[in-house]
PDB file of N, CA and C in Angstrom:
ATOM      1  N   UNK A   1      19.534  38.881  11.063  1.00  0.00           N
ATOM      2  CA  UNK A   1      18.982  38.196   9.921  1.00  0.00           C
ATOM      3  C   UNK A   1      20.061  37.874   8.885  1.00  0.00           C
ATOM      4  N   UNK A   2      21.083  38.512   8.956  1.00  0.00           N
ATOM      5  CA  UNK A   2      21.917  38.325   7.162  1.00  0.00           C
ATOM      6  C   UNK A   2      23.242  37.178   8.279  1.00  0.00           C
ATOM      7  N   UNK A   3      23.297  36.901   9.152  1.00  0.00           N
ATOM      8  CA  UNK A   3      23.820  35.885   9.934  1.00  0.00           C
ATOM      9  C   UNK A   3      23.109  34.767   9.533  1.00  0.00           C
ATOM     10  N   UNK A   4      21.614  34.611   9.664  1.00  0.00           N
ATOM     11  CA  UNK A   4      20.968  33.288   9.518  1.00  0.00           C
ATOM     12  C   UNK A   4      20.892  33.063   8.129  1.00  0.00           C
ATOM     13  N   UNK A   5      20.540  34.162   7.140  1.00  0.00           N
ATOM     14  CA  UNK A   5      20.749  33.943   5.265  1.00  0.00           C
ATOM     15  C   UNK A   5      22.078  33.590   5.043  1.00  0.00           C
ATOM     16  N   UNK A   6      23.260  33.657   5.806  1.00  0.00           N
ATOM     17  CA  UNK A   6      24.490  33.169   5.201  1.00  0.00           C
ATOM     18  C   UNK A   6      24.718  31.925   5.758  1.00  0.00           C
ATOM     19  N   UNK A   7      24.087  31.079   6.817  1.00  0.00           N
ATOM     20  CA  UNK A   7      24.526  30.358   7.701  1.00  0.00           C
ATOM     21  C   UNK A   7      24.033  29.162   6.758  1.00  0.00           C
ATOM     22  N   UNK A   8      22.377  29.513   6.479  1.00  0.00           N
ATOM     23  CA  UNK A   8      21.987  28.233   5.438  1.00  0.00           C
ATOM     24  C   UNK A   8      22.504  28.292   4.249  1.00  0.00           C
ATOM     25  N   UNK A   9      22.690  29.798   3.566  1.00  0.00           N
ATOM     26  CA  UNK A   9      23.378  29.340   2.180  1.00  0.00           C
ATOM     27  C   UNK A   9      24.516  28.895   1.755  1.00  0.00           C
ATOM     28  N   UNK A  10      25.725  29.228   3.177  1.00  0.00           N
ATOM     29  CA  UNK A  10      26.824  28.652   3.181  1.00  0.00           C
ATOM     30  C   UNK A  10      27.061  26.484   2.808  1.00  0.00           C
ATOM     31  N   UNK A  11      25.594  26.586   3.739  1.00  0.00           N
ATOM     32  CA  UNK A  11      25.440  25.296   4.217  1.00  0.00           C
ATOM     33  C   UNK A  11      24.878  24.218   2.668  1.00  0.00           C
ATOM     34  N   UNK A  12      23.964  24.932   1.946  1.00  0.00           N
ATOM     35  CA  UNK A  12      23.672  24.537   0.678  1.00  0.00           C
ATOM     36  C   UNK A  12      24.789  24.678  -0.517  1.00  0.00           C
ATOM     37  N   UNK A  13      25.638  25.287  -0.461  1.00  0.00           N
ATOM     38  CA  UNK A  13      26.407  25.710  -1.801  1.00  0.00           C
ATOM     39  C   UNK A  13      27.486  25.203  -1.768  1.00  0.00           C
ATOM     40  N   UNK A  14      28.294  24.689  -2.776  1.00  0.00           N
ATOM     41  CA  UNK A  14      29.006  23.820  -3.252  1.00  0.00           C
ATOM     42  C   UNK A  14      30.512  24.969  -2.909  1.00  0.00           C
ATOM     43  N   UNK A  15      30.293  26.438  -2.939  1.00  0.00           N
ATOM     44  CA  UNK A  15      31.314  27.364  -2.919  1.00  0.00           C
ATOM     45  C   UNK A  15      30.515  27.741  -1.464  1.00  0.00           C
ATOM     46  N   UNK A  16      31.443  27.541  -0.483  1.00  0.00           N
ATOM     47  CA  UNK A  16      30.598  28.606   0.916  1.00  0.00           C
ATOM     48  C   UNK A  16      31.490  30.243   0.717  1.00  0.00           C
ATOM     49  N   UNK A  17      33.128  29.415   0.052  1.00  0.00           N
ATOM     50  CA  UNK A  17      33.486  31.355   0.362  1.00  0.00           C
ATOM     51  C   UNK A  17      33.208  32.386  -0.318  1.00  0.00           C
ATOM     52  N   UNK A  18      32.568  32.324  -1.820  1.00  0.00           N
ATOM     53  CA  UNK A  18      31.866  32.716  -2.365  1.00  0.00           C
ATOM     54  C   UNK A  18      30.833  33.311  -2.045  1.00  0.00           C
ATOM     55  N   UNK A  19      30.214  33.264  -1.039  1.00  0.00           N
ATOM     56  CA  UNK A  19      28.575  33.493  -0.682  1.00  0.00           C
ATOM     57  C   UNK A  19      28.920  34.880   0.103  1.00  0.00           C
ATOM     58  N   UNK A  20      28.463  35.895  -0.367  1.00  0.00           N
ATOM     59  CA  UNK A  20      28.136  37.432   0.255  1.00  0.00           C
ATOM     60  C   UNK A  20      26.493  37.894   0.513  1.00  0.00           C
ATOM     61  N   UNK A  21      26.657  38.032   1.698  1.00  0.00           N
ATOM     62  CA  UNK A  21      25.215  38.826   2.242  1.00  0.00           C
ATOM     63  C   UNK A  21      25.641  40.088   2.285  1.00  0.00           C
ATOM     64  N   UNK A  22      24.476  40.705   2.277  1.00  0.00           N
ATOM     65  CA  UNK A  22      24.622  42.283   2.511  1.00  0.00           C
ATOM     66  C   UNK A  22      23.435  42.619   3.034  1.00  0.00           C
ATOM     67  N   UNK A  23      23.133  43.708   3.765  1.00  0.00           N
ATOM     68  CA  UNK A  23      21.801  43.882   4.599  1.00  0.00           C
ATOM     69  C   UNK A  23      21.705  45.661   4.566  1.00  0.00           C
ATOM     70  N   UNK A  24      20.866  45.860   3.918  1.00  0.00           N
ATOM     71  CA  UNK A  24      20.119  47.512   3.710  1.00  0.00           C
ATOM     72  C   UNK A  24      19.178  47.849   4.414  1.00  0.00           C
ATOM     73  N   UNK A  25      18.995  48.880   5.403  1.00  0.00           N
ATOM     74  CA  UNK A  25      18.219  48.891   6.238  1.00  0.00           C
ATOM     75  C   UNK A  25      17.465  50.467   6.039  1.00  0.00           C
ATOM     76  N   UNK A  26      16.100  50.195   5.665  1.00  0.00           N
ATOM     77  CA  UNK A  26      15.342  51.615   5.980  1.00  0.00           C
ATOM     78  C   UNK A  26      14.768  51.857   7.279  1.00  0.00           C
ATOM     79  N   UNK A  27      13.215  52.855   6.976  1.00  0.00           N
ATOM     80  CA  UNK A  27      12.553  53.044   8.001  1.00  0.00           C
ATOM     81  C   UNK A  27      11.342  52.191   8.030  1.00  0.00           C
ATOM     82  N   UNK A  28      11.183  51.232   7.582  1.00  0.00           N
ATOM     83  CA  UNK A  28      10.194  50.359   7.791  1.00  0.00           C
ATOM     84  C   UNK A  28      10.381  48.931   7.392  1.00  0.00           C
ATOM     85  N   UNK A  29      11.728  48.640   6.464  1.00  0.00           N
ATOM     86  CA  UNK A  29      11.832  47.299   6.018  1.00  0.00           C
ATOM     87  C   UNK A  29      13.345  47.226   6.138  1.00  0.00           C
ATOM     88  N   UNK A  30      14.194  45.836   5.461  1.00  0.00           N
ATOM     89  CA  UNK A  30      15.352  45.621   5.559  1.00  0.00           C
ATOM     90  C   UNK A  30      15.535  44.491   4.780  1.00  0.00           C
ATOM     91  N   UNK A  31      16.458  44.867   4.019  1.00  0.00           N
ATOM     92  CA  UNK A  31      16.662  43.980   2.294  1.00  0.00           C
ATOM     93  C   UNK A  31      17.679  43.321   2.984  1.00  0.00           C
ATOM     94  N   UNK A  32      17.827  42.429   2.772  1.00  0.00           N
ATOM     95  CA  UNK A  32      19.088  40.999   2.240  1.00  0.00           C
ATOM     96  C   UNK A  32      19.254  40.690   1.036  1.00  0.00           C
ATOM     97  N   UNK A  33      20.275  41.005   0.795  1.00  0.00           N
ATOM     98  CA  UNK A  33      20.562  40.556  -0.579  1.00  0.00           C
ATOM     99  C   UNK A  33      21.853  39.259  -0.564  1.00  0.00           C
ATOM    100  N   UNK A  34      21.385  38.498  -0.864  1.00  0.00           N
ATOM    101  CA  UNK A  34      22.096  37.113  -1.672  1.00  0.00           C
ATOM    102  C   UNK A  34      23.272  36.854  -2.635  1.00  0.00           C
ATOM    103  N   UNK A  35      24.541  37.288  -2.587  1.00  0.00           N
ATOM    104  CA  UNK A  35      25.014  36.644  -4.108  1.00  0.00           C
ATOM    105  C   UNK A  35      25.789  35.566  -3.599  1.00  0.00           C
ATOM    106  N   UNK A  36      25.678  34.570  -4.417  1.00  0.00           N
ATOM    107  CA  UNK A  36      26.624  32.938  -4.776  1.00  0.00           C
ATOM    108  C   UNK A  36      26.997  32.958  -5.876  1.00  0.00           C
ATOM    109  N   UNK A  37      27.908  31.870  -5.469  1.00  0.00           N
ATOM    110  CA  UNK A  37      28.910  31.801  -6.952  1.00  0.00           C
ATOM    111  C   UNK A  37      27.701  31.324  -8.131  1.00  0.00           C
ATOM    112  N   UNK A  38      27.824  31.482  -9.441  1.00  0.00           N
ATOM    113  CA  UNK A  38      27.107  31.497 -10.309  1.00  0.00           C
ATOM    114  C   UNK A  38      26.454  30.125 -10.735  1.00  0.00           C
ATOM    115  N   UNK A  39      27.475  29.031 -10.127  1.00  0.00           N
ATOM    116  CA  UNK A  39      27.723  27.628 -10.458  1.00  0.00           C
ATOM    117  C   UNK A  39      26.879  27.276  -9.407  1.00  0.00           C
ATOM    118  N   UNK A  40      26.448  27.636  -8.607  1.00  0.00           N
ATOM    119  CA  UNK A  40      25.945  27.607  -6.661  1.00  0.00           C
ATOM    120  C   UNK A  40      23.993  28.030  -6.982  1.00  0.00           C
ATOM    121  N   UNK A  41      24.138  28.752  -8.210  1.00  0.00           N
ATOM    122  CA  UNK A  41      22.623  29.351  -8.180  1.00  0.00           C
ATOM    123  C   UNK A  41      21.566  28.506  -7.920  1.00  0.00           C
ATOM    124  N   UNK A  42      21.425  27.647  -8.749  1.00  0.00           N
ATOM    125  CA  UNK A  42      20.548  26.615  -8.852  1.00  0.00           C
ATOM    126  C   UNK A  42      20.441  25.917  -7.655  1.00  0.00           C
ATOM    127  N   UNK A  43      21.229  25.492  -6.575  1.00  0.00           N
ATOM    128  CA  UNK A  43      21.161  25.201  -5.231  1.00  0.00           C
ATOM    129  C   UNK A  43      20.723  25.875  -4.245  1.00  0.00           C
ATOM    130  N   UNK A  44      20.817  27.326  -4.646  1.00  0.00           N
ATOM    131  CA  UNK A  44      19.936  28.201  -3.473  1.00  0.00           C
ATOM    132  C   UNK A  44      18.807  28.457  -4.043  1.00  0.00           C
ATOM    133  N   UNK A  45      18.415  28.537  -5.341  1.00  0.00           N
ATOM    134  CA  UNK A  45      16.565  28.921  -5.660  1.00  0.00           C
ATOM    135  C   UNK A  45      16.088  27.601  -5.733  1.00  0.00           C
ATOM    136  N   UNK A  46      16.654  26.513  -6.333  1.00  0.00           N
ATOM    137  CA  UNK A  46      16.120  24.695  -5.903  1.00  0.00           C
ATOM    138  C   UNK A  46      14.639  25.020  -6.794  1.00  0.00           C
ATOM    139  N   UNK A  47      14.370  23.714  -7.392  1.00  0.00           N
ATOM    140  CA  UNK A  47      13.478  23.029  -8.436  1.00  0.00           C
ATOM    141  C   UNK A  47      12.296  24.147  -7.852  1.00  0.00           C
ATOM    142  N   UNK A  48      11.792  24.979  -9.420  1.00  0.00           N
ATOM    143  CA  UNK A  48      10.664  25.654  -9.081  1.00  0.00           C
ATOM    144  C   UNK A  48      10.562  26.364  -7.916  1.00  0.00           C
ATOM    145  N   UNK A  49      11.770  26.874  -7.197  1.00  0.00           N
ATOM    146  CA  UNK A  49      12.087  28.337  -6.510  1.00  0.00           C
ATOM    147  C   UNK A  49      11.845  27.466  -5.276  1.00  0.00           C
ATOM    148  N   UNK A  50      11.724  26.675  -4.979  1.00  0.00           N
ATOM    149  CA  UNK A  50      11.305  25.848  -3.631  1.00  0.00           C
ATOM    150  C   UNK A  50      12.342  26.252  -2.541  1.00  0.00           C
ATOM    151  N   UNK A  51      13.499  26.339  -2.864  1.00  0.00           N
ATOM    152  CA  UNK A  51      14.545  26.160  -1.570  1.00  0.00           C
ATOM    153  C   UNK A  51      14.441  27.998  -1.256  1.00  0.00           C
ATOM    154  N   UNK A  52      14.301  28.947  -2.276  1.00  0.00           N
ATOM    155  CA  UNK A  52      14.386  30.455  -1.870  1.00  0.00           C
ATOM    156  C   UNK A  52      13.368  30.772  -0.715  1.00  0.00           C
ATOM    157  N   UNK A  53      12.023  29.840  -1.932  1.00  0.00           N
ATOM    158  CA  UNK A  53      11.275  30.079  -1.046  1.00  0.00           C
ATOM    159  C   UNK A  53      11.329  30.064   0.517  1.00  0.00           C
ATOM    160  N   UNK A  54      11.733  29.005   0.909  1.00  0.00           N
ATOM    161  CA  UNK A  54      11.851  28.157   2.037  1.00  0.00           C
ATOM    162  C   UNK A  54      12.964  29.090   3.038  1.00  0.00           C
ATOM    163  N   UNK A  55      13.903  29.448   2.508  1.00  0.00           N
ATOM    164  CA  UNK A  55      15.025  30.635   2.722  1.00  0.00           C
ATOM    165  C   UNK A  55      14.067  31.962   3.224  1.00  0.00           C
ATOM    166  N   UNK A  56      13.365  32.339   2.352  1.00  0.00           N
ATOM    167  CA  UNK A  56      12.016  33.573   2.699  1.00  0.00           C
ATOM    168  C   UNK A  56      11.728  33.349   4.288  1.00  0.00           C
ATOM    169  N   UNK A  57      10.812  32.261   4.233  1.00  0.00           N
ATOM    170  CA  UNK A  57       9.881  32.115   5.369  1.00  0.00           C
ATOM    171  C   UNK A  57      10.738  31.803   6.614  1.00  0.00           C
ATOM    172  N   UNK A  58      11.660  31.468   6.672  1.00  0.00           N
ATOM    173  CA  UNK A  58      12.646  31.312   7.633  1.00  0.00           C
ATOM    174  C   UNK A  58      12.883  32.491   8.344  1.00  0.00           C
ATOM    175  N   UNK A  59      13.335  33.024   7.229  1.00  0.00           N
ATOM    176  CA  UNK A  59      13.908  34.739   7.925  1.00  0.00           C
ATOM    177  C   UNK A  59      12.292  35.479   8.346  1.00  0.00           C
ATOM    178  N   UNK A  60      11.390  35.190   7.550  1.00  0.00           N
ATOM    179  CA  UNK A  60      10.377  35.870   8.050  1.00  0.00           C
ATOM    180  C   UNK A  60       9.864  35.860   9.099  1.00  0.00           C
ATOM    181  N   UNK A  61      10.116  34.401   9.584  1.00  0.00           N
ATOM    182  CA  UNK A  61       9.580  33.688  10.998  1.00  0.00           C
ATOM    183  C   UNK A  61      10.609  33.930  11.944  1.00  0.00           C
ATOM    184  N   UNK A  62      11.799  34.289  11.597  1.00  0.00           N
ATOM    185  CA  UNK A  62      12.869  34.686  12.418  1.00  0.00           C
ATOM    186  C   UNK A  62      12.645  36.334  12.850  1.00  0.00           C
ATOM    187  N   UNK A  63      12.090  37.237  11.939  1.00  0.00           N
ATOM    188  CA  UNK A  63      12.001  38.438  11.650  1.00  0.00           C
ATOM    189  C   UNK A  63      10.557  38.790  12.293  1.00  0.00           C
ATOM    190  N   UNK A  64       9.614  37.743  12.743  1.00  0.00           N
ATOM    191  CA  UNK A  64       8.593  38.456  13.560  1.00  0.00           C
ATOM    192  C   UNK A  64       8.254  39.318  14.423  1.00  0.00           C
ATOM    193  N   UNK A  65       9.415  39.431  15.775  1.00  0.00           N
ATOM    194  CA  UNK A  65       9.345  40.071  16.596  1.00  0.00           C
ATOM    195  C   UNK A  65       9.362  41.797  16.121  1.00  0.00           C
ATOM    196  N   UNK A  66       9.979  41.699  14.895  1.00  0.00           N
ATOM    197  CA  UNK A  66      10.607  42.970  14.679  1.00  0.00           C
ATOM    198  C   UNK A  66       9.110  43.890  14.119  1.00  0.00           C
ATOM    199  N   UNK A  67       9.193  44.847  13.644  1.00  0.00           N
ATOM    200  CA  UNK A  67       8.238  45.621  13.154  1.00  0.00           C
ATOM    201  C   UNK A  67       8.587  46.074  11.891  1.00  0.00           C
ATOM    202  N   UNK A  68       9.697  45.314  11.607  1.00  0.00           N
ATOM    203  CA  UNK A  68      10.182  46.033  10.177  1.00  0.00           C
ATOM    204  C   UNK A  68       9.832  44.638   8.878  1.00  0.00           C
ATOM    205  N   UNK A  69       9.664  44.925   7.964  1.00  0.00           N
ATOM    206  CA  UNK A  69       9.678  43.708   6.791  1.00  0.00           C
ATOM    207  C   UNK A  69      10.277  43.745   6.833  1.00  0.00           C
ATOM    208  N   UNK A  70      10.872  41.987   6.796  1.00  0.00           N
ATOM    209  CA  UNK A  70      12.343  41.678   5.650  1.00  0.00           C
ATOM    210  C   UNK A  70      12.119  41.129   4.271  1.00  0.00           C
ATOM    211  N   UNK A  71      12.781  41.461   3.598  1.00  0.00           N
ATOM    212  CA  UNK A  71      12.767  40.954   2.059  1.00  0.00           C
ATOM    213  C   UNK A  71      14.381  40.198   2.190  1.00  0.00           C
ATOM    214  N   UNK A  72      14.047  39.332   1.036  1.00  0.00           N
ATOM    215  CA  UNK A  72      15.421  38.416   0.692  1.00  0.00           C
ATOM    216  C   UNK A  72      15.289  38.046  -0.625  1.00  0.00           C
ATOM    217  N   UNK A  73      16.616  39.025  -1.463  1.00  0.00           N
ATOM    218  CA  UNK A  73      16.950  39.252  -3.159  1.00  0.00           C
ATOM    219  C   UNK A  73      18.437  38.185  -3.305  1.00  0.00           C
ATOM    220  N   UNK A  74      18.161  37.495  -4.019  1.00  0.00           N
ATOM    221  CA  UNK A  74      18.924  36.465  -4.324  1.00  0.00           C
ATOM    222  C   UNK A  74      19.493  36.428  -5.693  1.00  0.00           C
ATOM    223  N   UNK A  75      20.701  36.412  -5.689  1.00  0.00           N
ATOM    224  CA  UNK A  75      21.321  37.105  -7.077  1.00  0.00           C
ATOM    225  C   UNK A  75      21.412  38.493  -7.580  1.00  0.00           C
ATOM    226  N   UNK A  76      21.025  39.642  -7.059  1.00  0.00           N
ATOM    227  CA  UNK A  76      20.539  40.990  -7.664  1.00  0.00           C
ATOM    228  C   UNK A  76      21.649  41.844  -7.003  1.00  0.00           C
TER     229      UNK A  76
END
């Protein structure tokens, strides 16, 4: 999963080398966390959170097979 969150955000952001994933893994879920360059923000959450959103459901639909939630924190 933090392969496919860097692959599109690389792909949206004006800075790709800038862009760090990180991936935290418990016993039932598994965080992604997001940071871009600061100048880059507004291109990965997009008019009224539309593009995060869209970022979400991706990984979620990617993340079905699994039994674990994924969450995806963007900026934090």
């Amino acid at each position: 999963m933090k392969e496919l969150v860097e692959v599109i955000a690389k792909a949206l952001v004006d800075h790709p080398e800038n862009v760090v994933v990180t991936e935290e893994e418990t016993d039932r879920s598994i965080v992604i966390n997001l940071n871009v360059d600061p100048e880059d923000m507004g291109k990965v959450i997009g008019k009224q959170g539309r593009i995060a959103k869209a970022i979400r459901s991706v990984v979620k639909a990617a993340s079905a097979k699994t039994d674990k939630r994924v969450d995806v924190e963007i900026g934090r």
